[in-house]
N, C-alpha and C. Protein backbone atom coordinates (compact mmCIF):
# COMPACT_ATOMS: atom_id res chain seq x y z
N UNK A 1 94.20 105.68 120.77
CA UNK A 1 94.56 106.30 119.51
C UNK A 1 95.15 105.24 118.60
N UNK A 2 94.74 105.72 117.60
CA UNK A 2 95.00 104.62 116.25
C UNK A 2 96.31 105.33 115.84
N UNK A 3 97.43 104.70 115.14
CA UNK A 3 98.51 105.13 114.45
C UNK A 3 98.57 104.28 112.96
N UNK A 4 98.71 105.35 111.85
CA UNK A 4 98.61 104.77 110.74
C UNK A 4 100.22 105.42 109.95
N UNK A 5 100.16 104.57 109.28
CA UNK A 5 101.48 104.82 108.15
C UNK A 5 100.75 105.02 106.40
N UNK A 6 100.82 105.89 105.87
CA UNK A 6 100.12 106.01 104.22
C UNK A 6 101.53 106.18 103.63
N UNK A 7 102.06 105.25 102.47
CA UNK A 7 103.36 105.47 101.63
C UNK A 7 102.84 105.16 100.35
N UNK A 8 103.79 105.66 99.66
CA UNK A 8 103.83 105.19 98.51
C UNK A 8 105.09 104.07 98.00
N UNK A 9 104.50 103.28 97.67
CA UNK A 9 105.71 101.86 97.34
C UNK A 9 105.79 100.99 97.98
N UNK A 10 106.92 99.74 97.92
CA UNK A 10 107.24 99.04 98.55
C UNK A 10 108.41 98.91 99.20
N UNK A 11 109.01 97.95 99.98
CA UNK A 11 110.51 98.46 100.51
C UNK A 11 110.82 97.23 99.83
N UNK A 12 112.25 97.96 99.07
CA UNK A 12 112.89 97.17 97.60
C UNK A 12 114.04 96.40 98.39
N UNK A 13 114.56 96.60 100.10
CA UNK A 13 115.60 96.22 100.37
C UNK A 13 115.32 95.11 101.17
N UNK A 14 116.13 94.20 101.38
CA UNK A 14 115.23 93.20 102.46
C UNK A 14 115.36 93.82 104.07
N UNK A 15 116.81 94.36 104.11
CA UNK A 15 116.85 94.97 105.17
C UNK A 15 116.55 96.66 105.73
N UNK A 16 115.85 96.96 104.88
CA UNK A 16 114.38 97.74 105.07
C UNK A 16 113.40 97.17 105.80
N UNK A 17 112.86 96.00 105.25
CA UNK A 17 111.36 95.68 105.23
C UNK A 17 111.91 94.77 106.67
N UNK A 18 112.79 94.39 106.82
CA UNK A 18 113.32 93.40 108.06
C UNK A 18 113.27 94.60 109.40
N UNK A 19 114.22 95.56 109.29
CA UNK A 19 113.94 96.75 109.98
C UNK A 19 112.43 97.61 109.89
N UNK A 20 111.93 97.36 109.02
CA UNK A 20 110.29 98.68 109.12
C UNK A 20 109.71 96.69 110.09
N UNK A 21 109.60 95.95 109.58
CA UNK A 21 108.60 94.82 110.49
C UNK A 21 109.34 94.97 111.76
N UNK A 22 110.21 95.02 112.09
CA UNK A 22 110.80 94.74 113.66
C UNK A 22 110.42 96.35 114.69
N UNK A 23 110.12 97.47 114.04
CA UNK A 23 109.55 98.60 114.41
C UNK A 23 108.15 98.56 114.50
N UNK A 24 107.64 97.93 113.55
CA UNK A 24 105.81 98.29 113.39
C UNK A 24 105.61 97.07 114.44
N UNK A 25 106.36 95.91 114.65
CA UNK A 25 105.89 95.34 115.87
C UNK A 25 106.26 95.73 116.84
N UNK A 26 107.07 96.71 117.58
CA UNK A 26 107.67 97.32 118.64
C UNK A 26 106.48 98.29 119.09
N UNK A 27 106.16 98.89 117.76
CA UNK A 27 104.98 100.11 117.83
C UNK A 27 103.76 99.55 118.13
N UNK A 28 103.48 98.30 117.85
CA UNK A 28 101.79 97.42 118.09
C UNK A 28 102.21 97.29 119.49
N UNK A 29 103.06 97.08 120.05
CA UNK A 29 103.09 97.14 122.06
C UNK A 29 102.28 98.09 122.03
N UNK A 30 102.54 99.40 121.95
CA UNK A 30 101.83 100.43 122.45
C UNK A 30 100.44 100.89 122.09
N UNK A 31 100.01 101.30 120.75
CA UNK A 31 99.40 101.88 119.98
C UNK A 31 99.22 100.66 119.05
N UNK A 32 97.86 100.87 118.30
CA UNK A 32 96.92 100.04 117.18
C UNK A 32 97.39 100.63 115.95
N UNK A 33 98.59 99.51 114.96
CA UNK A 33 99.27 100.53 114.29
C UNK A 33 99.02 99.56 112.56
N UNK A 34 98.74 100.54 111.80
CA UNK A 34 98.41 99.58 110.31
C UNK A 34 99.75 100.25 109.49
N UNK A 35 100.04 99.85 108.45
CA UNK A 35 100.73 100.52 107.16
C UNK A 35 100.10 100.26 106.30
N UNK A 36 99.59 101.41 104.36
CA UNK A 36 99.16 101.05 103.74
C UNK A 36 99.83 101.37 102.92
N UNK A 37 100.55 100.17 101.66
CA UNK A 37 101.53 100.62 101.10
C UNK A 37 100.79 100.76 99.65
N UNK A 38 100.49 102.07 99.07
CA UNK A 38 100.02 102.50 97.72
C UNK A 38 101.25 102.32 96.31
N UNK A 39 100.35 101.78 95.54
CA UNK A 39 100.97 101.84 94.39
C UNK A 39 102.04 102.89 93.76
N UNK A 40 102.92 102.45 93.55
CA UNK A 40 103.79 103.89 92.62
C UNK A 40 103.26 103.93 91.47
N UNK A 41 103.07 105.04 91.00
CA UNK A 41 103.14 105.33 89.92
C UNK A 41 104.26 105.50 88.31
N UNK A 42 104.21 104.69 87.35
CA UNK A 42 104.85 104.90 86.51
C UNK A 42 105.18 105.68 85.10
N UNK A 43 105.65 106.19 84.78
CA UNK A 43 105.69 107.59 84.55
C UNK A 43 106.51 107.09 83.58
N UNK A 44 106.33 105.78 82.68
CA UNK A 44 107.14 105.51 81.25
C UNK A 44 108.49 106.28 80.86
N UNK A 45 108.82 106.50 79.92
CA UNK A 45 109.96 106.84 79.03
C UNK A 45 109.87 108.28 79.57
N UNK A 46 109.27 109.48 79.45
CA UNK A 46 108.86 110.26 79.61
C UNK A 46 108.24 110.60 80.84
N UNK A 47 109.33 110.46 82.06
CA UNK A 47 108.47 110.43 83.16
C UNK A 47 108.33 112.04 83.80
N UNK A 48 107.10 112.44 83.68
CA UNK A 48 106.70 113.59 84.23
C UNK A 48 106.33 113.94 85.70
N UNK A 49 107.53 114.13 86.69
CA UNK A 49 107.91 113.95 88.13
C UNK A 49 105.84 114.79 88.50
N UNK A 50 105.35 115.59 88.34
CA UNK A 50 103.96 116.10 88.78
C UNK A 50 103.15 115.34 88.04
N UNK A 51 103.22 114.90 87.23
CA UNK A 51 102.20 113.82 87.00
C UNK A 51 102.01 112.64 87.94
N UNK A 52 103.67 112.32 87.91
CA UNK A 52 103.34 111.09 89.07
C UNK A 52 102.89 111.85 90.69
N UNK A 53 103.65 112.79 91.11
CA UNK A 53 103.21 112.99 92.02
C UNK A 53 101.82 113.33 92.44
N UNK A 54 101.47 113.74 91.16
CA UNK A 54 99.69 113.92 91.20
C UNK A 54 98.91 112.66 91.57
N UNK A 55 99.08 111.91 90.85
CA UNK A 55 98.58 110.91 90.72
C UNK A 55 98.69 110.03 92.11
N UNK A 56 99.57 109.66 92.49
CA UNK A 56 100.16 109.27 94.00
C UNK A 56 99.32 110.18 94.93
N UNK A 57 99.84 111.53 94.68
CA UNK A 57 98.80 112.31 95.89
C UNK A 57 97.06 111.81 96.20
N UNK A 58 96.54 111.94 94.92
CA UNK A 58 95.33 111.17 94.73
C UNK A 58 95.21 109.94 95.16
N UNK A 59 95.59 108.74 95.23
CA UNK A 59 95.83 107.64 95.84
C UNK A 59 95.93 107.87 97.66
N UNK A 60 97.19 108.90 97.55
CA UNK A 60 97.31 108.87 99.12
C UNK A 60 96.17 109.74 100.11
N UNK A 61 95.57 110.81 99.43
CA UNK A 61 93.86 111.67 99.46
C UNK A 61 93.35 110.39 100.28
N UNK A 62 92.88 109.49 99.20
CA UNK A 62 91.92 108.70 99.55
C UNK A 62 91.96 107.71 100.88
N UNK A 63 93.25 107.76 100.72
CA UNK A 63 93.67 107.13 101.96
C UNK A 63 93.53 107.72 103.17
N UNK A 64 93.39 108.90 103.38
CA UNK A 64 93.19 109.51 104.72
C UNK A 64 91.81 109.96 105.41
N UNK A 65 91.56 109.58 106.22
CA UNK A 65 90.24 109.43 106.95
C UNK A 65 90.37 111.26 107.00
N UNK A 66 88.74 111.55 107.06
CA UNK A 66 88.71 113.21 106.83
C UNK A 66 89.03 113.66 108.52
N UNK A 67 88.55 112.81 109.73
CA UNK A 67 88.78 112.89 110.75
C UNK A 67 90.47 112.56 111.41
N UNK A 68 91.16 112.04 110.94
CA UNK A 68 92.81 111.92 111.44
C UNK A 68 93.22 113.19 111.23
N UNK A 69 94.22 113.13 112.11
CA UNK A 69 95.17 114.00 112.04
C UNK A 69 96.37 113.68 111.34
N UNK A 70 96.65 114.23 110.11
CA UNK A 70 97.57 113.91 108.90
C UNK A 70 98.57 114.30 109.48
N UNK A 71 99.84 114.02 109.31
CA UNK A 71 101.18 114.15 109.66
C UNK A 71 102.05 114.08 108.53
N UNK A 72 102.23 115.03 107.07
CA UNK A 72 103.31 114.58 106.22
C UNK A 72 104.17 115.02 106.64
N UNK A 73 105.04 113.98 106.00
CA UNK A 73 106.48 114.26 105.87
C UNK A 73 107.47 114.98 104.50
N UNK A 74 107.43 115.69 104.49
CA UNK A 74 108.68 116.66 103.65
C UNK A 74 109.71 117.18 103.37
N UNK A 75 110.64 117.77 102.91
CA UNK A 75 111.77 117.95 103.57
C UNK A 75 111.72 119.76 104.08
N UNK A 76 110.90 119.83 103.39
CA UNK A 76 110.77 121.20 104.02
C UNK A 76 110.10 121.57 105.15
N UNK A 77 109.78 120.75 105.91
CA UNK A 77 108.65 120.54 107.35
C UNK A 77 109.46 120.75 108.19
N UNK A 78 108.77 121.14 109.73
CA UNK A 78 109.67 121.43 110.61
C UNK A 78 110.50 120.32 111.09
N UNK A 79 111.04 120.47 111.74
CA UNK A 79 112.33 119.78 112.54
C UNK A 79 112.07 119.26 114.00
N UNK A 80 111.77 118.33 113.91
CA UNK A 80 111.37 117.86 115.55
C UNK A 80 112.65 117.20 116.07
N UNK A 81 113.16 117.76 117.43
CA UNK A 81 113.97 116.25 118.19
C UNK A 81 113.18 115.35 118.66
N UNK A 82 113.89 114.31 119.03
CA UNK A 82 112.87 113.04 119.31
C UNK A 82 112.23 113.26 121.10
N UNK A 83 112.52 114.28 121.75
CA UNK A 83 111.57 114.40 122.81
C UNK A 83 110.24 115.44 122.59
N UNK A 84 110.77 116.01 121.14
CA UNK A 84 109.63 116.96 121.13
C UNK A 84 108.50 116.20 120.68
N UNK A 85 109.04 115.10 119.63
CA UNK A 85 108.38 114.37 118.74
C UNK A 85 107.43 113.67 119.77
N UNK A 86 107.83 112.80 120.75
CA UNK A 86 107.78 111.83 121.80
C UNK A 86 106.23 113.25 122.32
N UNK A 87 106.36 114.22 122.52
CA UNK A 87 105.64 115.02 123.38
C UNK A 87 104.19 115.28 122.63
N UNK A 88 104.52 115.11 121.05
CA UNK A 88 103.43 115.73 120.36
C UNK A 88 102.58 114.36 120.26
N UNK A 89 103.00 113.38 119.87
CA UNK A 89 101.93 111.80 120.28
C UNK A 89 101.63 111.60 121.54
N UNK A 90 102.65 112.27 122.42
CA UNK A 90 101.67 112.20 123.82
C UNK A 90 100.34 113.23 124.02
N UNK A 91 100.65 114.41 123.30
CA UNK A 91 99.78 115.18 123.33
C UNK A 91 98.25 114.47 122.70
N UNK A 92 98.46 114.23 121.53
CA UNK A 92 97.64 113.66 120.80
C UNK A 92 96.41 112.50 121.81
N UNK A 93 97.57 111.69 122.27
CA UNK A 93 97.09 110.63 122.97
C UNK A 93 96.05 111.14 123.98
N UNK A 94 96.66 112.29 124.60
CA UNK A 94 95.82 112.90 125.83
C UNK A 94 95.01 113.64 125.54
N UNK A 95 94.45 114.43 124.25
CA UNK A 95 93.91 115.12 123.72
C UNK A 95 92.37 113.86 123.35
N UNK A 96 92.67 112.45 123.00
CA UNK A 96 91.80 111.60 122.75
C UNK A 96 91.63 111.70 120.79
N UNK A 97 92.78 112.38 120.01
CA UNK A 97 92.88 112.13 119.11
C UNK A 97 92.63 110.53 118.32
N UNK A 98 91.60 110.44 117.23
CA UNK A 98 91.21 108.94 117.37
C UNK A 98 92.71 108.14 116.15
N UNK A 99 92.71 108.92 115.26
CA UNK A 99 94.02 108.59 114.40
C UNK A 99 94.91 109.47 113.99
N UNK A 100 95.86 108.67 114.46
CA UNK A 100 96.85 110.16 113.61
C UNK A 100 97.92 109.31 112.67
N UNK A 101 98.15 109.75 111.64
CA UNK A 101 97.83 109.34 110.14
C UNK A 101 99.12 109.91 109.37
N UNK A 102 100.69 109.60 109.34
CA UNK A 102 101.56 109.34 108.88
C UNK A 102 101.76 109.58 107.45
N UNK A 103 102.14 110.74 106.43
CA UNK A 103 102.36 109.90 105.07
C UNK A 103 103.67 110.20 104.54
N UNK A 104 103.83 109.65 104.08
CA UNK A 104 105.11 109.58 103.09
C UNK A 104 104.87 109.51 101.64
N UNK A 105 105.12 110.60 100.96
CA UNK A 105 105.66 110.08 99.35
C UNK A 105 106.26 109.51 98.60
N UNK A 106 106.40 109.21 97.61
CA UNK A 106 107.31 108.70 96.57
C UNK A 106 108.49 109.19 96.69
N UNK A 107 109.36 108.82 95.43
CA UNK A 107 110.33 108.69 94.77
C UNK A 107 110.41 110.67 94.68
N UNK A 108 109.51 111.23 93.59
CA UNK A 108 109.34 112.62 93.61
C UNK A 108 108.69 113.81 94.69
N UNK A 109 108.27 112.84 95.51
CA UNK A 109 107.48 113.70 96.86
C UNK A 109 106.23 113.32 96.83
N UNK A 110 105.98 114.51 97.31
CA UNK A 110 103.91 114.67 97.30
C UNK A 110 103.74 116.06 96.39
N UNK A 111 102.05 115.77 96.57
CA UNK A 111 101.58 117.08 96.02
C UNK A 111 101.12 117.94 96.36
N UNK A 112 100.99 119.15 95.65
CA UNK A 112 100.34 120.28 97.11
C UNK A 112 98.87 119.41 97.92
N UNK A 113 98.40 119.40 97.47
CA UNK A 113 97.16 118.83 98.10
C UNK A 113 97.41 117.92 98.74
N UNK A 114 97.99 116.67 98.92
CA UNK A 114 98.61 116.25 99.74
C UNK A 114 99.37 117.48 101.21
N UNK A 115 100.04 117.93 100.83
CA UNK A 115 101.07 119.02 101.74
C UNK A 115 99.64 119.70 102.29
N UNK A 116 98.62 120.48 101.95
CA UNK A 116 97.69 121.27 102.21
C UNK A 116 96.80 120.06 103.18
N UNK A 117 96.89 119.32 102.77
CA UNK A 117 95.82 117.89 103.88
C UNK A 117 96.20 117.59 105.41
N UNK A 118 97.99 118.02 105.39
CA UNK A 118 98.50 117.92 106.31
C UNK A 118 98.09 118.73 107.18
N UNK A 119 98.04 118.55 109.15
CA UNK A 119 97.63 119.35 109.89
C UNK A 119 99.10 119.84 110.00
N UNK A 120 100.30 119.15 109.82
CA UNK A 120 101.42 119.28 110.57
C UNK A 120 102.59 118.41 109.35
N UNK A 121 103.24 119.26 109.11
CA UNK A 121 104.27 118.69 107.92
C UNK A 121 105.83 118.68 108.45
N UNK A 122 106.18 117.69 108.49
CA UNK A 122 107.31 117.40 109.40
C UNK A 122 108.16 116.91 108.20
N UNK A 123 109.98 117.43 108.67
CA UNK A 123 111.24 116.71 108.25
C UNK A 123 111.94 115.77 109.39
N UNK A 124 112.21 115.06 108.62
CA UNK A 124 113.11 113.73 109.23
C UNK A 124 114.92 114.20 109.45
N UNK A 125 114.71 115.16 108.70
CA UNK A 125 116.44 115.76 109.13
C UNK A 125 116.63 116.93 108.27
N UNK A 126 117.48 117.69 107.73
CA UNK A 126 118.12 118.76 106.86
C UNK A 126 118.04 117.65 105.83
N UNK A 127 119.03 116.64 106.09
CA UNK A 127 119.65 115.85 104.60
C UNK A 127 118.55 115.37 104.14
N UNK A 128 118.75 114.89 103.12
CA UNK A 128 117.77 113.64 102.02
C UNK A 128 118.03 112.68 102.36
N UNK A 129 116.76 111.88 102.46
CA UNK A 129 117.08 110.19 102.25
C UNK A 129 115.99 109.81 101.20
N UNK A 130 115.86 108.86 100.87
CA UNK A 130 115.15 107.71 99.91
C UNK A 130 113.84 107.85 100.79
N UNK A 131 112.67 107.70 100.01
CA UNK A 131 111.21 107.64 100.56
C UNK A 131 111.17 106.29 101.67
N UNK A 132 112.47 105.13 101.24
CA UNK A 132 111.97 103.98 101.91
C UNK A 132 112.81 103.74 102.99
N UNK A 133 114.11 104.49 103.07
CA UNK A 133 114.89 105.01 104.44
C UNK A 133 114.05 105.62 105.60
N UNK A 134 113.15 106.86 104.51
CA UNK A 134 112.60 107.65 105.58
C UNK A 134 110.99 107.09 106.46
N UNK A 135 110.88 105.91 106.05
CA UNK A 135 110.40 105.23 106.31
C UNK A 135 110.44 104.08 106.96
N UNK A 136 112.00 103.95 107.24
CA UNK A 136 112.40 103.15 108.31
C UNK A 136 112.81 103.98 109.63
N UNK A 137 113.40 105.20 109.15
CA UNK A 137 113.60 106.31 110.24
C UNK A 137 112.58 106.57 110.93
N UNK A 138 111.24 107.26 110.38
CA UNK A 138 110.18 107.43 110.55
C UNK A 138 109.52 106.51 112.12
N UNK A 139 109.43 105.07 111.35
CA UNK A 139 109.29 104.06 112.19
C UNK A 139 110.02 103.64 113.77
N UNK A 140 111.66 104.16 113.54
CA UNK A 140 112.34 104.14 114.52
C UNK A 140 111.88 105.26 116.08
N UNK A 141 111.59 106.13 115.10
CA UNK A 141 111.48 107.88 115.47
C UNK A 141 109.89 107.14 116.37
N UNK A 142 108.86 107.06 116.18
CA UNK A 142 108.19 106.72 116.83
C UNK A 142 108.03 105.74 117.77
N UNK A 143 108.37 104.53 117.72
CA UNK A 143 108.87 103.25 118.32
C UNK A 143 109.96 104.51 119.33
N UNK A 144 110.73 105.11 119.36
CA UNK A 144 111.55 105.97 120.12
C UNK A 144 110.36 106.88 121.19
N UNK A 145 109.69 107.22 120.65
CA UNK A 145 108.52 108.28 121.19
C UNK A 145 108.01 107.43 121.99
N UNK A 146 107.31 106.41 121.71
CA UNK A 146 106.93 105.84 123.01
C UNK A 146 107.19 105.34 124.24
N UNK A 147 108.69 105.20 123.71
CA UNK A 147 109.85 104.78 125.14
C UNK A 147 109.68 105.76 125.84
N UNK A 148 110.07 106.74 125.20
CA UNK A 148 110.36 108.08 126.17
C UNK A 148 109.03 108.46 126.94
N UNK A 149 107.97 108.36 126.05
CA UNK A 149 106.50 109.06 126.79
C UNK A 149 106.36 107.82 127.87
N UNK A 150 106.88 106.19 128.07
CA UNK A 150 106.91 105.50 128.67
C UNK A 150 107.91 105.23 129.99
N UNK A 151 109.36 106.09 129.82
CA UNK A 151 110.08 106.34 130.70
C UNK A 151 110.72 105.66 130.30
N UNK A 152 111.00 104.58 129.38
CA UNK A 152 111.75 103.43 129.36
C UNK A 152 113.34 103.32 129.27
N UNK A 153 114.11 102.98 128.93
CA UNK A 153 115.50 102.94 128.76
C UNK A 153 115.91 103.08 127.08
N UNK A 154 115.11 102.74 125.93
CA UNK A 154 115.61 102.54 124.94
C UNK A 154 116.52 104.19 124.38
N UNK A 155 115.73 105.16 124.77
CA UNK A 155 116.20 106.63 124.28
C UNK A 155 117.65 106.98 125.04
N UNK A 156 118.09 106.71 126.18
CA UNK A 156 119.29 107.09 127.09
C UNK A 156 119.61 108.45 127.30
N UNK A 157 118.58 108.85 127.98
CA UNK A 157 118.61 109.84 128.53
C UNK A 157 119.48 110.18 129.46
């Protein structure tokens, strides 16, 4: 199984992008893992939060193979702990799922069509974070899943 990441943006922090690289190489141990980081959209003087999100959604559309299994993230999505989480990529894995396909929105979210693409729309917690937090969480949260589906020590069970 292939593991993909679809976002929108870049990570503005260094210690973001220091933390998301030290995860996406933790995650290439296990699983064949890409990130594709899409353009934000700018939304001038007058920024119209569904315009951009439209627009982004469209970008992130294209990005998803019609065959993966989409995974957004929202805040309104269910609530996984990290053994349930750990259980559903194992599932996947054993099922012979060929990609399963990660996205994240912007700054304003996604769009329905985006949300409707999803097989499975997941939250990262109750609270809010920043698109590029939840994208380091995200990263952790899986890099975590494989320990556990691996037996390993990193989760402390």
């Amino acid at each position: 199984m292939k593991l993909r990441l679809v976002c929108v943006g870049r990570l503005s922090e260094s210690y973001l992008r220091d933390g998301a690289d030290d995860f996406a190489g933790r995650i290439q141990r296990y699983l064949p893992f890409s990130i594709a980081e899409l353009k934000e959209e700018k939304g001038g003087k007058k920024q119209d939060p569904q315009f951009i999100r439209e627009k982004e959604g469209e970008r992130l559309l294209a990005k998803i193979p019609d065959d993966a299994f989409a995974i957004v993230l929202d805040e309104k999505g269910d609530l996984l702990g990290s053994e349930t989480f750990a259980e559903l990529l194992g599932r996947h894995m054993v099922r012979g799922t060929q990609e399963l396909v990660f996205v994240i929105g912007g700054a304003y979210g996604l769009s329905n069509a985006v949300r409707q693409r999803g097989n499975l729309t997941l939250s990262l917690s109750a609270m809010t974070f920043t698109h590029q937090m939840a994208r380091l969480i995200l990263l952790e949260q899986i890099y975590r899943g494989m320990t556990i589906l691996r037996n390993e020590p990193y989760h402390n069970r």
